[in-house]
N, C-alpha and C. Protein backbone atom coordinates (compact mmCIF):
# COMPACT_ATOMS: atom_id res chain seq x y z
N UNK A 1 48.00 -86.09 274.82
CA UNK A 1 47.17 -85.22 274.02
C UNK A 1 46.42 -86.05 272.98
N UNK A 2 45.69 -85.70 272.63
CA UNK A 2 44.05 -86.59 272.06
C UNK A 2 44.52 -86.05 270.82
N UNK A 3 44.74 -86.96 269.64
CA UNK A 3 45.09 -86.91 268.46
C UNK A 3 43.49 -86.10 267.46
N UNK A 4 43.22 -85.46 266.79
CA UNK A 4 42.12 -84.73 266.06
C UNK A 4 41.76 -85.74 265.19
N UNK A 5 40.55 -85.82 265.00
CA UNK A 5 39.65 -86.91 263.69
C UNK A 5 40.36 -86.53 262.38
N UNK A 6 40.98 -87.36 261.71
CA UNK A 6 41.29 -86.39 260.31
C UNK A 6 41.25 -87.30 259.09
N UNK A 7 40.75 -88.99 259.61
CA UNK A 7 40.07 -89.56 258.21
C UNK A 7 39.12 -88.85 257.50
N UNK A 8 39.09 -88.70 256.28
CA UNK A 8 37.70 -87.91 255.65
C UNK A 8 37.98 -86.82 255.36
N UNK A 9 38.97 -86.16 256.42
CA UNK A 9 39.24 -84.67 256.18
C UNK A 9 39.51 -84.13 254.79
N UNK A 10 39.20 -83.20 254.33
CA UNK A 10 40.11 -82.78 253.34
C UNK A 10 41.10 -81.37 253.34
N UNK A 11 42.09 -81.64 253.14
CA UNK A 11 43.52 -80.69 253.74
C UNK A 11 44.21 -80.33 252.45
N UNK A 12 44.52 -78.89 252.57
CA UNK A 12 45.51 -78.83 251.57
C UNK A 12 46.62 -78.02 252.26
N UNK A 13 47.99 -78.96 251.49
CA UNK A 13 48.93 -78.78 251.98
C UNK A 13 49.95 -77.97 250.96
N UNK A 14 50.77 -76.99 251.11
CA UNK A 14 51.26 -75.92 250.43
C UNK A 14 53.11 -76.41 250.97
N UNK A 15 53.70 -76.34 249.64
CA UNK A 15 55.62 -76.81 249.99
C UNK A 15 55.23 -78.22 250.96
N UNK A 16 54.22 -78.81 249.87
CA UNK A 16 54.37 -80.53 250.01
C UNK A 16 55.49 -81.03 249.59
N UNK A 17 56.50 -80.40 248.56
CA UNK A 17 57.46 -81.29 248.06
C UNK A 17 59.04 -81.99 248.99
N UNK A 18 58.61 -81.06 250.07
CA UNK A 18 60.19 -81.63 251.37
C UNK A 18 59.81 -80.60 252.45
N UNK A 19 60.88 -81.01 253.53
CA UNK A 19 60.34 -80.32 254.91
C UNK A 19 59.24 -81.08 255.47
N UNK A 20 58.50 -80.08 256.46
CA UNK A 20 57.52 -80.04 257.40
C UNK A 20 56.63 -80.47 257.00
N UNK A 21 56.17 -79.60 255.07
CA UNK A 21 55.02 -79.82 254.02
C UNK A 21 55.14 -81.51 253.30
N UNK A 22 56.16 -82.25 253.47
CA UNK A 22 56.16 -83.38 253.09
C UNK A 22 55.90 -84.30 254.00
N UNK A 23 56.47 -83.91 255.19
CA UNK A 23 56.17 -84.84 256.23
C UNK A 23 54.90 -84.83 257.29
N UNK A 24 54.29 -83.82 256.90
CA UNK A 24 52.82 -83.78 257.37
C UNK A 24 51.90 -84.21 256.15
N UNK A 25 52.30 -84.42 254.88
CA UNK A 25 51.34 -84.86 253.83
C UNK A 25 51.47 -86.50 254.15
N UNK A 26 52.61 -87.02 254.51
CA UNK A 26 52.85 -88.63 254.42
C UNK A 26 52.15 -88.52 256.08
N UNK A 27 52.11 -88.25 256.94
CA UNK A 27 51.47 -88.04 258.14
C UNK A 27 49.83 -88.52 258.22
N UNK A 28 49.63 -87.21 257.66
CA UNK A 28 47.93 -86.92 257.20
C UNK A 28 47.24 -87.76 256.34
N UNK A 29 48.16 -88.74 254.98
CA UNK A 29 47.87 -89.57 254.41
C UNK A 29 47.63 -90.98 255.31
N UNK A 30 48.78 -91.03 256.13
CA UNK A 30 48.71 -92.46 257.32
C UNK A 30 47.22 -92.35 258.25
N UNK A 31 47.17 -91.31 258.19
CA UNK A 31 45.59 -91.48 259.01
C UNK A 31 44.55 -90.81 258.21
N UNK A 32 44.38 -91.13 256.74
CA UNK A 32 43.24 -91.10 256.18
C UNK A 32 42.56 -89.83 255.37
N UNK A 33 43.21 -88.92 255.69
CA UNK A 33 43.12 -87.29 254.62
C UNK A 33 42.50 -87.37 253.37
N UNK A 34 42.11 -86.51 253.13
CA UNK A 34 41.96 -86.27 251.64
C UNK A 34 42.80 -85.50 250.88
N UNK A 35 44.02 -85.43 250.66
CA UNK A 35 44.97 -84.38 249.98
C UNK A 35 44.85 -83.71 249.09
N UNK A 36 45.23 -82.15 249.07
CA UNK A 36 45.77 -81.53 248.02
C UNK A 36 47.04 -81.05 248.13
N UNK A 37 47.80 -81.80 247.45
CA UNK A 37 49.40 -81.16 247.58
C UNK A 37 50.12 -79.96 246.13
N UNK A 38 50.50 -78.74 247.11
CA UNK A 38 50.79 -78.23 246.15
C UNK A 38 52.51 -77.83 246.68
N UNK A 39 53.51 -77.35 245.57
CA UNK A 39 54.58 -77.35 245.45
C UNK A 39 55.11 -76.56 244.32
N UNK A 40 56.51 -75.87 244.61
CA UNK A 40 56.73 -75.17 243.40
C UNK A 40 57.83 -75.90 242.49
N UNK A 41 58.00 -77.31 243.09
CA UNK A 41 58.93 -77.88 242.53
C UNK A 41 58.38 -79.21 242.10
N UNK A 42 57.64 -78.92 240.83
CA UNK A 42 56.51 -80.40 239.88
C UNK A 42 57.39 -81.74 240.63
N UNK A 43 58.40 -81.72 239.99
CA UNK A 43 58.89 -82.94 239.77
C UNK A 43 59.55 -83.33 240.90
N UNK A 44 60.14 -82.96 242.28
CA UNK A 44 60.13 -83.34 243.62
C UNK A 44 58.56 -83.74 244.14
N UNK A 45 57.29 -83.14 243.93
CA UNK A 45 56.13 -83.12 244.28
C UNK A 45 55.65 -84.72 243.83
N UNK A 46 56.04 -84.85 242.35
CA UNK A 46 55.66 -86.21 242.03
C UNK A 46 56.45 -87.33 242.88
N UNK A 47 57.16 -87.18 242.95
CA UNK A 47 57.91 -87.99 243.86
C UNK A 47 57.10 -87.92 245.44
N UNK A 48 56.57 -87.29 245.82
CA UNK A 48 56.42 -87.28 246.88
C UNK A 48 54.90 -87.90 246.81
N UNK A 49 53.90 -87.85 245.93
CA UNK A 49 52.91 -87.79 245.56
C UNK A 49 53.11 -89.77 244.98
N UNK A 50 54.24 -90.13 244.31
CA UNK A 50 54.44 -91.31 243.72
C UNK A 50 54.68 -92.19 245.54
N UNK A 51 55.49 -91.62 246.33
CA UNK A 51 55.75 -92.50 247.87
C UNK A 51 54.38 -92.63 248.12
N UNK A 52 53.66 -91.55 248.52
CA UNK A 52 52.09 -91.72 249.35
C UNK A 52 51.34 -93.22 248.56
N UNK A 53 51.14 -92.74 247.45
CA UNK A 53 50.08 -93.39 246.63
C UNK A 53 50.83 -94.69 246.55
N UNK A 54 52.13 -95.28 246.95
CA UNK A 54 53.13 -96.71 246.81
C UNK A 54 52.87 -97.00 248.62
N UNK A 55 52.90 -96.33 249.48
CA UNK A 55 52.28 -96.51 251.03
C UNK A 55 51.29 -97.01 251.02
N UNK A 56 50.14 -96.20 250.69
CA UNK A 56 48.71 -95.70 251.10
C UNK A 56 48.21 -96.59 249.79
N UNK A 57 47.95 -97.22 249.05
CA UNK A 57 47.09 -97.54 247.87
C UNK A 57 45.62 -97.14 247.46
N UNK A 58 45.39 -97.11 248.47
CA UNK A 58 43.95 -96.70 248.36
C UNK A 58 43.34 -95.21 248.19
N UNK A 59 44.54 -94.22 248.75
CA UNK A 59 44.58 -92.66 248.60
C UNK A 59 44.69 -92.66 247.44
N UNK A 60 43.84 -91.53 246.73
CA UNK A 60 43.90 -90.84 245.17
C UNK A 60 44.76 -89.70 245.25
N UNK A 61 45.72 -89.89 244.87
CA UNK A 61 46.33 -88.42 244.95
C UNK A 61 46.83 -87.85 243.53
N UNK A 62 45.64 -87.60 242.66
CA UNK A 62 46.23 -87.01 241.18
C UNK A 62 47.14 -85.58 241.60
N UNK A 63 47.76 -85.52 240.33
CA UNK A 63 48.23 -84.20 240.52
C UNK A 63 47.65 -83.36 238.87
N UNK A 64 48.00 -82.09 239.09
CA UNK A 64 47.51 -81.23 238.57
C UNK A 64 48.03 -79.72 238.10
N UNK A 65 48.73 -79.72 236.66
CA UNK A 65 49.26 -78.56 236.28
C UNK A 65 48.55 -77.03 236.75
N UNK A 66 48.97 -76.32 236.97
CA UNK A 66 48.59 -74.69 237.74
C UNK A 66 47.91 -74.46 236.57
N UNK A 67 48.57 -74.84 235.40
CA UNK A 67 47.14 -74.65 233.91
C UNK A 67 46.05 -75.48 233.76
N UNK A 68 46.25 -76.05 234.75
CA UNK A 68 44.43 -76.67 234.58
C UNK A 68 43.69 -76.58 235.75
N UNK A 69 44.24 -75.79 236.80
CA UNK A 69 43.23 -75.12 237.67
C UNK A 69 42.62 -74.06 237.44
């Protein structure tokens, strides 16, 4: 099966912080995404958000309090 274009993409991913939602964000990051990870658990999320961006260097992945959206 023919893998989908998904450098460039931009994806947002919902219960990024573990599971399925973590392991398709470190996934989607390995081949080039544009992320938005959201989570109801901040401080597992940073962690998950601190691995990508220690992988990937070149991915921006700020994060962002629900009060400043």
């Amino acid at each position: 099966m023919k893998k989908a274009k998904i450098d460039g993409s931009r994806v947002l991913i919902t219960g990024a912080s573990s599971g399925i939602g973590r392991a398709t964000s470190i996934e989607l990051a390995k081949r080039g995404a544009i992320l938005a990870l959201t989570a109801r658990r901040l401080k597992t999320l940073r962690k998950v958000s601190d691995e990508i961006k220690d992988a990937f260097p070149e991915i921006q992945a700020p994060l962002a309090d629900k009060k400043e959206i």
